[in-house]
C-alpha atoms as a PDB file:
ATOM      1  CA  UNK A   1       2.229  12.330  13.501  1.00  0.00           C
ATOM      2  CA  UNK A   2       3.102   8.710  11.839  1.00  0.00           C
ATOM      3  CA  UNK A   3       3.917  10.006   8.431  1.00  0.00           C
ATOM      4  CA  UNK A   4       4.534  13.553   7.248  1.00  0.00           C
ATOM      5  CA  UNK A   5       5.298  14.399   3.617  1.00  0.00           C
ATOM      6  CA  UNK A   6       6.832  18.215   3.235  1.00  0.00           C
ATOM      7  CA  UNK A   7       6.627  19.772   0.066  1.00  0.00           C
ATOM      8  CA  UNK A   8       8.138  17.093  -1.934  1.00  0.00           C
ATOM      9  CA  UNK A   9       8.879  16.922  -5.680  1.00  0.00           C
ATOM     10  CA  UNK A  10       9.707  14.136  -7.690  1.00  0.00           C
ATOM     11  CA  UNK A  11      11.610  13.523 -10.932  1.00  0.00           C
ATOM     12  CA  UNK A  12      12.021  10.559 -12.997  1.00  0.00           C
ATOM     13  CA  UNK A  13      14.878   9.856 -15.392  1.00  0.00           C
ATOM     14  CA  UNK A  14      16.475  13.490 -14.094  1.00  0.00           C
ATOM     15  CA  UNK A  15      13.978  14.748 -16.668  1.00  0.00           C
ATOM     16  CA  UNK A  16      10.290  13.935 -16.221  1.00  0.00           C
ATOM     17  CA  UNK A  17       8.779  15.614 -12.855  1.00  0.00           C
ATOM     18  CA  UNK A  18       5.820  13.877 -11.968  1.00  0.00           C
ATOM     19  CA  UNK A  19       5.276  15.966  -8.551  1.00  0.00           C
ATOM     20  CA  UNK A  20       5.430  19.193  -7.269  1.00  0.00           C
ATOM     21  CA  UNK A  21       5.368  20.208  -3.816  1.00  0.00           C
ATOM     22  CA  UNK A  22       3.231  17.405  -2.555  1.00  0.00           C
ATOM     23  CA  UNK A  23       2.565  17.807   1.630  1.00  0.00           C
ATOM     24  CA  UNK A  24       0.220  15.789   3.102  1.00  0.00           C
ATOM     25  CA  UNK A  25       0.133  13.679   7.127  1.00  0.00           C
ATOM     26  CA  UNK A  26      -0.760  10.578   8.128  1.00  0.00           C
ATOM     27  CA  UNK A  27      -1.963  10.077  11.577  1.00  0.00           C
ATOM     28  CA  UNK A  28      -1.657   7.207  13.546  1.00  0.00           C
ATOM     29  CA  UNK A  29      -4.296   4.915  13.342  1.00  0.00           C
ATOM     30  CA  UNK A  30      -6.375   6.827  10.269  1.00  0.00           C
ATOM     31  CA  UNK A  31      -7.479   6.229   6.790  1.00  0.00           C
ATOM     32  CA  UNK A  32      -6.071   8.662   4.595  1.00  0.00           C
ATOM     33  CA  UNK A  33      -7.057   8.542   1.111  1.00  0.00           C
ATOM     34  CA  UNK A  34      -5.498   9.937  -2.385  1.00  0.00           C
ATOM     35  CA  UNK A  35      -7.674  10.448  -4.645  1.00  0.00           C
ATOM     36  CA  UNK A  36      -7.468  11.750  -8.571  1.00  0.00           C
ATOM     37  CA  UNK A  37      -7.496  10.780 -12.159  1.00  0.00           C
ATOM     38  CA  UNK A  38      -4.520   8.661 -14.582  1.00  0.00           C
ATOM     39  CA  UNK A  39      -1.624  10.195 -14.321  1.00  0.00           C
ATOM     40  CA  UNK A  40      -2.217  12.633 -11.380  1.00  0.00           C
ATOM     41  CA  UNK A  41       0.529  11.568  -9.032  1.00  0.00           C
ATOM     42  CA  UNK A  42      -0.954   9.049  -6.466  1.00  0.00           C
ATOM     43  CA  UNK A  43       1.005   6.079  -7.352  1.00  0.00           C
ATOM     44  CA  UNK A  44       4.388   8.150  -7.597  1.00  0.00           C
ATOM     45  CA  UNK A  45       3.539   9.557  -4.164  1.00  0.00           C
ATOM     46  CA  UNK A  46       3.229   6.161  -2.420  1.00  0.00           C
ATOM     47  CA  UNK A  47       6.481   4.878  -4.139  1.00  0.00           C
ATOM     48  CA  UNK A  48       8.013   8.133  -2.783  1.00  0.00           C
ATOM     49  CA  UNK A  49       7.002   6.709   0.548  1.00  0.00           C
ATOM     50  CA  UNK A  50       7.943   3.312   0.259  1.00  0.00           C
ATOM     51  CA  UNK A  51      10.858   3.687  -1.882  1.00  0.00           C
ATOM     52  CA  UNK A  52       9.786   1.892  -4.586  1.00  0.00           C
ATOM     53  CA  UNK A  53      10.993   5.199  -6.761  1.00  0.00           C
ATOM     54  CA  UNK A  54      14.494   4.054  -7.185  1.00  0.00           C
ATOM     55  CA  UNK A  55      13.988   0.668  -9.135  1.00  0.00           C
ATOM     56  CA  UNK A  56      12.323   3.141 -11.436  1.00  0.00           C
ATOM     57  CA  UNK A  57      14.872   5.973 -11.703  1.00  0.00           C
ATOM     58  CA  UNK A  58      13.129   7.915  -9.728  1.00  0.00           C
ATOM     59  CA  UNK A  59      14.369  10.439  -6.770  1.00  0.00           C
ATOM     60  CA  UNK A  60      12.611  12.878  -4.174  1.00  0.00           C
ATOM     61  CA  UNK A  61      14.596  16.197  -5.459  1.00  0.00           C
ATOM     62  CA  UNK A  62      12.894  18.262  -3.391  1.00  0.00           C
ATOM     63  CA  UNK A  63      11.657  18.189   0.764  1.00  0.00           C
ATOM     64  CA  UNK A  64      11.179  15.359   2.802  1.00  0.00           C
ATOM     65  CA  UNK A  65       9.175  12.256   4.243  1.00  0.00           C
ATOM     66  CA  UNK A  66       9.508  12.042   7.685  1.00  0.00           C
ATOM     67  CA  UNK A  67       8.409   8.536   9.684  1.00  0.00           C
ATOM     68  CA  UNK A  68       8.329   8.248  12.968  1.00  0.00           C
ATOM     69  CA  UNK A  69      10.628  11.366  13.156  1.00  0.00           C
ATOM     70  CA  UNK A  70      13.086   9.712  11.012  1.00  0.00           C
ATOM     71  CA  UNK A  71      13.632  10.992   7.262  1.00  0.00           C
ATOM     72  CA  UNK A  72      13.548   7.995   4.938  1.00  0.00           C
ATOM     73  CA  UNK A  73      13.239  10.134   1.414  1.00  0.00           C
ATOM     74  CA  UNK A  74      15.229   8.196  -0.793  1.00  0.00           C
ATOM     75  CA  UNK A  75      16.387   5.038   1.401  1.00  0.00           C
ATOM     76  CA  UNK A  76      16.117   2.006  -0.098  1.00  0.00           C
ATOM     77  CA  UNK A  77      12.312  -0.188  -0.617  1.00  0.00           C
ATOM     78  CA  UNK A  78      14.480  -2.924   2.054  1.00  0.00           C
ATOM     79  CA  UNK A  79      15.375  -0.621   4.700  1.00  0.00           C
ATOM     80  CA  UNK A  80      11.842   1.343   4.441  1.00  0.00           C
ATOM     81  CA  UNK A  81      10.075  -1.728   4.558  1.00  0.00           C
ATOM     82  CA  UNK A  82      12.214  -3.077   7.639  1.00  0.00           C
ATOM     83  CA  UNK A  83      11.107   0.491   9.351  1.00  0.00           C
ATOM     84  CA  UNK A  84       7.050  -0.790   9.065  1.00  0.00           C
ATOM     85  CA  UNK A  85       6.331   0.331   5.675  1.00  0.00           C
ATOM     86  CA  UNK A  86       4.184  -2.419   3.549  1.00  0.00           C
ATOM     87  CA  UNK A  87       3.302  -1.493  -0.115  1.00  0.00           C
ATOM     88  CA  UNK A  88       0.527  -3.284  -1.877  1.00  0.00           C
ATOM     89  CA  UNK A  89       1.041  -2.498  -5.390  1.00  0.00           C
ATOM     90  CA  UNK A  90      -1.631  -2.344  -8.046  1.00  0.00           C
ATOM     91  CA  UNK A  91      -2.056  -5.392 -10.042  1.00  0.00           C
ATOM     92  CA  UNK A  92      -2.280  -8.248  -7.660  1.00  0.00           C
ATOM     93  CA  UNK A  93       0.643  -9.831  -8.036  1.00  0.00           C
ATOM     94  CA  UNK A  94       1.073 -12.907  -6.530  1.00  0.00           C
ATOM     95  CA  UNK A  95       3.426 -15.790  -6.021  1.00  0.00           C
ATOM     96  CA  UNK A  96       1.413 -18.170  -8.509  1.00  0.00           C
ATOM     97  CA  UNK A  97       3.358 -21.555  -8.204  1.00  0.00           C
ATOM     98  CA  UNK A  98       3.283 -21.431  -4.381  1.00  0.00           C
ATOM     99  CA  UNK A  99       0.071 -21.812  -2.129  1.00  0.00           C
ATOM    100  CA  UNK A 100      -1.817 -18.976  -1.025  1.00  0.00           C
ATOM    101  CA  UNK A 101      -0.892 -20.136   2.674  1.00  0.00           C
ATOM    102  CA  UNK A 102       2.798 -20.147   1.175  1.00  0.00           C
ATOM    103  CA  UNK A 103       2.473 -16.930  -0.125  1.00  0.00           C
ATOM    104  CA  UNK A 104       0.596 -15.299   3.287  1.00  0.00           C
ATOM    105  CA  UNK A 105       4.015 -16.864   4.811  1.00  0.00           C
ATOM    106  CA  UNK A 106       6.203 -15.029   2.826  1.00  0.00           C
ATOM    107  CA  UNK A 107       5.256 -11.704   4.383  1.00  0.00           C
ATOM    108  CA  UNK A 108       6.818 -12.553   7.269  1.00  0.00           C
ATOM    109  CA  UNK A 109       9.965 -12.563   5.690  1.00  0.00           C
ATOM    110  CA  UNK A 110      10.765  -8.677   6.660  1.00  0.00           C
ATOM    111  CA  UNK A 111       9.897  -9.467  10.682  1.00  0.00           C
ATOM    112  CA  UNK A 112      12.478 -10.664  13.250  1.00  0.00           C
ATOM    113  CA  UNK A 113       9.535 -12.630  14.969  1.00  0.00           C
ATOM    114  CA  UNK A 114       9.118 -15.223  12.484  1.00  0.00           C
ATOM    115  CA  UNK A 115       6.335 -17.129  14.244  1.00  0.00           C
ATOM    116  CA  UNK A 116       3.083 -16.809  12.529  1.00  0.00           C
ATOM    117  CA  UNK A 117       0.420 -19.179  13.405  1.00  0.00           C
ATOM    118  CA  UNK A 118      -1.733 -16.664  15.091  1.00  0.00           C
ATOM    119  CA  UNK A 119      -1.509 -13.897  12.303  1.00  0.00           C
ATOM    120  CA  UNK A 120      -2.025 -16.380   9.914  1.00  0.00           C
ATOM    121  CA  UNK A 121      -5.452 -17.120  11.777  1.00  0.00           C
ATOM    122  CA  UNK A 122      -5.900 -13.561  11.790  1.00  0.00           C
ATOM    123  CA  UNK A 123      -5.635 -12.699   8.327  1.00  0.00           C
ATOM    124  CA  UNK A 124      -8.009 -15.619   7.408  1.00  0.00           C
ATOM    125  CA  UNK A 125     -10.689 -14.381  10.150  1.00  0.00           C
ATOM    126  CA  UNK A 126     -10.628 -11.146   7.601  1.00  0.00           C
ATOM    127  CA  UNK A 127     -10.472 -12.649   4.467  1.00  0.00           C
ATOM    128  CA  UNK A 128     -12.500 -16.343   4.780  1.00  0.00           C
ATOM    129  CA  UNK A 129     -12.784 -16.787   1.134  1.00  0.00           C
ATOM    130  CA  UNK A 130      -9.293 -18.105   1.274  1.00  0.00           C
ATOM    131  CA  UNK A 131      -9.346 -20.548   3.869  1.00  0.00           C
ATOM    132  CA  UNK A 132     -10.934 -22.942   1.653  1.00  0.00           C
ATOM    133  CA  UNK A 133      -8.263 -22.346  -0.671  1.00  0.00           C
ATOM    134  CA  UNK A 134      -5.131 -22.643   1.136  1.00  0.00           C
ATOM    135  CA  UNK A 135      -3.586 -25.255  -0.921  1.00  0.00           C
ATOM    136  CA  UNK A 136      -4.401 -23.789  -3.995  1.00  0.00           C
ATOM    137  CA  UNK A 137      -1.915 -22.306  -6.205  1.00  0.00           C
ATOM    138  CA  UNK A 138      -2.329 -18.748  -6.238  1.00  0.00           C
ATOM    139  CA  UNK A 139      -2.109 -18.343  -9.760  1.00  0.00           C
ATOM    140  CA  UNK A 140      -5.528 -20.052 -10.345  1.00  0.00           C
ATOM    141  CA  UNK A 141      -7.046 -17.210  -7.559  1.00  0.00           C
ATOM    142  CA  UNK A 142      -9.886 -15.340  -9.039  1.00  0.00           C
ATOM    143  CA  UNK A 143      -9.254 -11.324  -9.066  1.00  0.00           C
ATOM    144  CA  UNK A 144     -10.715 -10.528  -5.770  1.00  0.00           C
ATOM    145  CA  UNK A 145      -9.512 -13.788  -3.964  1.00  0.00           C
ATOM    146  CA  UNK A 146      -5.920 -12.339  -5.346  1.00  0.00           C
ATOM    147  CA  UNK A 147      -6.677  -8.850  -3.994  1.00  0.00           C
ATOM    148  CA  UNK A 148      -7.524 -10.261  -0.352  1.00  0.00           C
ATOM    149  CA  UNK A 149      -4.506 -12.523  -0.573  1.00  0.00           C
ATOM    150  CA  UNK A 150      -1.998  -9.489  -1.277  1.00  0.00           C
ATOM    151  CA  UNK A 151      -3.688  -7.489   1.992  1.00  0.00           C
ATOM    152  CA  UNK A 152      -3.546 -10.618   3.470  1.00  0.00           C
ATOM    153  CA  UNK A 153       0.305 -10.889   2.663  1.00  0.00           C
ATOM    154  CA  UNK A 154       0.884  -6.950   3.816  1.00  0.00           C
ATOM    155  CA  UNK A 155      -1.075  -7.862   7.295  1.00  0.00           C
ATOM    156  CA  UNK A 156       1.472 -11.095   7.815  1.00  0.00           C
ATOM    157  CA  UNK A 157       4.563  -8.413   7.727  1.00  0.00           C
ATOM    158  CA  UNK A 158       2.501  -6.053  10.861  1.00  0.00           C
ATOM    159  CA  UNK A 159       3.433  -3.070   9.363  1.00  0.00           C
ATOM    160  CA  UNK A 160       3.106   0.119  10.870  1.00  0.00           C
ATOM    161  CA  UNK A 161       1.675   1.749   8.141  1.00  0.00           C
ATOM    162  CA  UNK A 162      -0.132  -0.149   5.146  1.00  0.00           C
ATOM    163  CA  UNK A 163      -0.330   1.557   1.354  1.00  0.00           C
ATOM    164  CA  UNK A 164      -2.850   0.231  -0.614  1.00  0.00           C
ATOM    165  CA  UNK A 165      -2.654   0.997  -4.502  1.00  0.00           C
ATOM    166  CA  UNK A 166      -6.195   0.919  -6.417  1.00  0.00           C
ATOM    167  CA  UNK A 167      -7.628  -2.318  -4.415  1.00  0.00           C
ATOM    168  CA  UNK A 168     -10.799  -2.160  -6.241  1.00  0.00           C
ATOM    169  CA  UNK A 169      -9.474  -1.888 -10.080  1.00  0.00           C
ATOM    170  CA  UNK A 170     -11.119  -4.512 -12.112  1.00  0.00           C
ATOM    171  CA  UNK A 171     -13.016  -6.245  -9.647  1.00  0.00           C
ATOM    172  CA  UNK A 172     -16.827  -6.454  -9.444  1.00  0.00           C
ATOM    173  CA  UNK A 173     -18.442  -3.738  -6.985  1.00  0.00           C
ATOM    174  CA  UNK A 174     -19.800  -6.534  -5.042  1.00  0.00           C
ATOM    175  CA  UNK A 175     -16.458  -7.712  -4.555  1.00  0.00           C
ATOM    176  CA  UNK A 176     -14.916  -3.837  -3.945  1.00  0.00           C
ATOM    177  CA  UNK A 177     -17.448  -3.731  -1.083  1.00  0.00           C
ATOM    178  CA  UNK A 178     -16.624  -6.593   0.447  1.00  0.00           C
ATOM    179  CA  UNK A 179     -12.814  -5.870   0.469  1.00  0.00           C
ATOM    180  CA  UNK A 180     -13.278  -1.773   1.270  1.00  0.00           C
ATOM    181  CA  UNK A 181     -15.803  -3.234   4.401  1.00  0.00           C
ATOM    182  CA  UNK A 182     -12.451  -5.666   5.492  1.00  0.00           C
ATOM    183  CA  UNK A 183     -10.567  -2.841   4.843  1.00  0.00           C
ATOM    184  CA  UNK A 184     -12.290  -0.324   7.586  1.00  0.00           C
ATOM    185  CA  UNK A 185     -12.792  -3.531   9.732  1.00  0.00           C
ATOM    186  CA  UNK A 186      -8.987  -3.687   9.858  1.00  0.00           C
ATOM    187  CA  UNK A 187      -8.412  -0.207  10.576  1.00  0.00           C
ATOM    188  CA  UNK A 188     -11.026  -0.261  13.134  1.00  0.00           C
ATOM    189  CA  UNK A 189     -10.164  -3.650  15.099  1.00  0.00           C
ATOM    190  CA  UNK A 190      -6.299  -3.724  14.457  1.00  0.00           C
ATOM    191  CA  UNK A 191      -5.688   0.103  14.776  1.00  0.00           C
ATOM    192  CA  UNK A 192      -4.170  -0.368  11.126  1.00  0.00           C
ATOM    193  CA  UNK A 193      -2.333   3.173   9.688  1.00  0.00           C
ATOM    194  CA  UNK A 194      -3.717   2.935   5.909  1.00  0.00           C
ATOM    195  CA  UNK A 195      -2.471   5.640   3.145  1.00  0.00           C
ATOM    196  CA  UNK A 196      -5.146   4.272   0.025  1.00  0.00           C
ATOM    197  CA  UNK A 197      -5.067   5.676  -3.429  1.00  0.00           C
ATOM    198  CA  UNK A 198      -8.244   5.133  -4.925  1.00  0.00           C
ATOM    199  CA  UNK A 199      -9.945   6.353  -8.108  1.00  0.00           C
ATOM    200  CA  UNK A 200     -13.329   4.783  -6.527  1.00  0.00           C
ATOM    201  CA  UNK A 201     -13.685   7.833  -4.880  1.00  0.00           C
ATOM    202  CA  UNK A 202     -17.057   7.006  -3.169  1.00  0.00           C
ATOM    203  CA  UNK A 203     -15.340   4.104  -1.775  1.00  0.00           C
ATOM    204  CA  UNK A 204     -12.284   5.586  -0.961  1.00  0.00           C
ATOM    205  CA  UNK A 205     -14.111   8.546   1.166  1.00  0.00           C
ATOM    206  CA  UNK A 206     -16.965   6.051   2.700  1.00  0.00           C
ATOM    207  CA  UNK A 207     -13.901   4.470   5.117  1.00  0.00           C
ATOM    208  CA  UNK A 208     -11.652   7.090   5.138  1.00  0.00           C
ATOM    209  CA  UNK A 209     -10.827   9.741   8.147  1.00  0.00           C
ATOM    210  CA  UNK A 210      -8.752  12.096   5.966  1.00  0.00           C
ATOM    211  CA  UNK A 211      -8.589  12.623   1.993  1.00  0.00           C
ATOM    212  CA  UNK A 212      -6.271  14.506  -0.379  1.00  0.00           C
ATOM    213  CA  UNK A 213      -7.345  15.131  -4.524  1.00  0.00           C
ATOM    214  CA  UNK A 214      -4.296  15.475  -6.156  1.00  0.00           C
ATOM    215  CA  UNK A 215      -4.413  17.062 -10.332  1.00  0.00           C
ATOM    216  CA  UNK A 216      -0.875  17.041 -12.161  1.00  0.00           C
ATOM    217  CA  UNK A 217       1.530  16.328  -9.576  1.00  0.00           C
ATOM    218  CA  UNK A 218       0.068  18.259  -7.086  1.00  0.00           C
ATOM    219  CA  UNK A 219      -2.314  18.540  -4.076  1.00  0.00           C
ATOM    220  CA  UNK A 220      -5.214  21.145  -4.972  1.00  0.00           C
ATOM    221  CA  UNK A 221      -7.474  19.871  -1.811  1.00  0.00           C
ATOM    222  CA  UNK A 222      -7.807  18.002   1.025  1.00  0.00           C
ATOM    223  CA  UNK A 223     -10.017  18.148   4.191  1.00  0.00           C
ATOM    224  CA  UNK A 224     -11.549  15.572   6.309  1.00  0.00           C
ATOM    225  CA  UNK A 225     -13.823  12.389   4.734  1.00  0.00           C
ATOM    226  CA  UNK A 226     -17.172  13.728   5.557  1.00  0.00           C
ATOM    227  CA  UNK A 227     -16.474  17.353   4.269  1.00  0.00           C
ATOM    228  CA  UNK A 228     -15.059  16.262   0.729  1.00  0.00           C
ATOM    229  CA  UNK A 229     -18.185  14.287   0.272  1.00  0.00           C
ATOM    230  CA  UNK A 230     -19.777  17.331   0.344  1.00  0.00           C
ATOM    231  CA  UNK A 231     -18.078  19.327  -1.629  1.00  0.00           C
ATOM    232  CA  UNK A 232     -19.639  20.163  -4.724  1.00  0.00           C
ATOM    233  CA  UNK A 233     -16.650  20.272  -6.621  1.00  0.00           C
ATOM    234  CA  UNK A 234     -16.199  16.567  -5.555  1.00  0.00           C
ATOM    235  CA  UNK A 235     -19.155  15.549  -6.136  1.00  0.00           C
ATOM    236  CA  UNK A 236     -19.364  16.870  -9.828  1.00  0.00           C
ATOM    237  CA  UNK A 237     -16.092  15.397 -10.867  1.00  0.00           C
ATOM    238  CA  UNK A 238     -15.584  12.183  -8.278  1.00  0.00           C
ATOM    239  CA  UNK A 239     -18.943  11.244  -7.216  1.00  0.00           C
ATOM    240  CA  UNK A 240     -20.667  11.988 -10.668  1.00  0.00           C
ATOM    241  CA  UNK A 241     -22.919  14.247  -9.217  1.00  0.00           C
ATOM    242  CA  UNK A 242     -23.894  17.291 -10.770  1.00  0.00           C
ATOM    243  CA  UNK A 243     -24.693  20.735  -9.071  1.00  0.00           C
ATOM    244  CA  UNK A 244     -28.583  19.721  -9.490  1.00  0.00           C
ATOM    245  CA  UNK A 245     -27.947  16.647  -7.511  1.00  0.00           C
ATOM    246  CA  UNK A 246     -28.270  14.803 -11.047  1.00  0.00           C
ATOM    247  CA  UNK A 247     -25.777  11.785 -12.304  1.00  0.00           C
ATOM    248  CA  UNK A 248     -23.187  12.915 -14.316  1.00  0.00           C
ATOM    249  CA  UNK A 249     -20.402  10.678 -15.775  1.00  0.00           C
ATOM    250  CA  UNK A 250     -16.856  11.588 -14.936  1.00  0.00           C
ATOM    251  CA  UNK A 251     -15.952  11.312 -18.888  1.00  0.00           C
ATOM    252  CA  UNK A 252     -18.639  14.414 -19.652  1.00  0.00           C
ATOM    253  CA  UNK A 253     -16.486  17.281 -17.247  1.00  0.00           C
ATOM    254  CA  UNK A 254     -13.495  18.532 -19.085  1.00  0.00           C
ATOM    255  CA  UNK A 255     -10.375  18.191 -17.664  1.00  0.00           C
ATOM    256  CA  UNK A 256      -9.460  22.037 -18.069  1.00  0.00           C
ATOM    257  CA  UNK A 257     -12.617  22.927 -16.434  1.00  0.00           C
ATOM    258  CA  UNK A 258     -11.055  20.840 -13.362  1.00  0.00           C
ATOM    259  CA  UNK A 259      -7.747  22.742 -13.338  1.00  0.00           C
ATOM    260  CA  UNK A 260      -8.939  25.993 -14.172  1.00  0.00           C
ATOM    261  CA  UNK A 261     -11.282  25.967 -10.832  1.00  0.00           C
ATOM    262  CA  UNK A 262      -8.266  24.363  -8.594  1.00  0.00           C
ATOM    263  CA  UNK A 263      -5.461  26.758  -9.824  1.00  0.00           C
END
């Protein structure tokens, strides 16, 4: 097993916990997705992988993550990311003054190989769009150019295991298919490790191997891609599908009607 999270908890500020005995694996060469509402705990649990907790105040209090056999719970974002670990973080952020070739480059900066003419020719086989706009700055990038140029960026460090925060928030859903196909292509022709947190559940689950819901800071199911699909449960409150196979918005299920079949 790549990754293995054991029954960890999470507390912000020594005050706030935001997760409670959280377990989930990652195997080697799989798509696992999170998936859940705001405020659930799927961005908390990949910065409790990737370390990204501590600029925040945050701490694993409880358990352990275990990579490659090593525990890294609570090591710093540099070390985890020199173990393999790449974080894409929500929001596309970008180096906007340099080039989007500059900014693919600086993703090598964690590697001790530093040569990278043939990634680089990699990551624009993936993501074409930005070959035409290599000198551009990236600040002028449209939302989904930005969103392949931050994979793109992840992909120039090789990491051994990818986390991909909400990918398709804000962006068209022609544009969140595109990226989600690149995505499994990835996966499928690089043997890329992915961890994605996705609210897009239908998305999330179409490319996925493995997927875990997680409801106020805690797991309440999991199973494999094709099963979750259909479950009812998911497809009522996820999907938008009612019981009677009709459309249903996500915004008409109450929330207690969630936790009080899950708990």
């Amino acid at each position: 097993m790549l990754l293995k999270v054991n029954n960890i908890s999470v507390v912000y500020s020594d005050v706030i916990q935001v997760l409670k005995g959280v377990s989930l694996n990652v195997e080697k060469g799989k798509i696992v997705s999170l998936l859940g509402s705001n405020g659930s705990g799927k961005t908390s649990t990949l910065k409790a992988i990737s370390g990204l907790l501590k600029p925040e105040n945050g701490k694993v209090t409880d358990g352990e993550i275990v990579f490659q056999g090593k525990g890294i719970h609570n090591q710093s974002p540099e070390a985890i990311t020199r173990m393999g670990i790449i974080q894409v973080l929500e929001g596309r952020q970008p180096f906007k003054y340099l080039t989007i070739e500059e900014n693919l480059r600086v993703g090598t900066a964690v590697r001790r190989d530093k040569s990278y003419r043939q990634d680089l020719e990699i990551v624009y086989h993936y993501f074409p769009a930005l070959v035409a706009r290599r000198r551009s700055k990236a600040g002028y990038c449209s939302g989904g150019e930005l969103q392949m140029l931050v994979i793109g960026r992840a992909l120039m460090a090789k990491p051994e295991l990818l986390l991909l925060d909400e990918p398709s928030l804000g962006l068209a859903p022609l544009i969140v298919k595109e990226i989600f196909d690149i995505i499994k292509k990835i996966n499928e022709e690089q043997g890329a490790t992915i961890v994605l947190v996705e609210q897009n559940a239908n998305m999330a689950l179409q490319i996925a191997h493995y997927g875990y819901v997680m409801e106020n800071g805690k797991i309440v199911m999991e199973g494999k891609a094709e099963d979750l699909v259909e479950n009812p449960d998911i497809k009522e409150f996820y999907l938008g599908v009612a019981a009677t196979g009709d459309a249903r918005a996500y915004r008409d299920v109450k929330s207690y009607r969630r936790r009080k079949r899950w708990f």
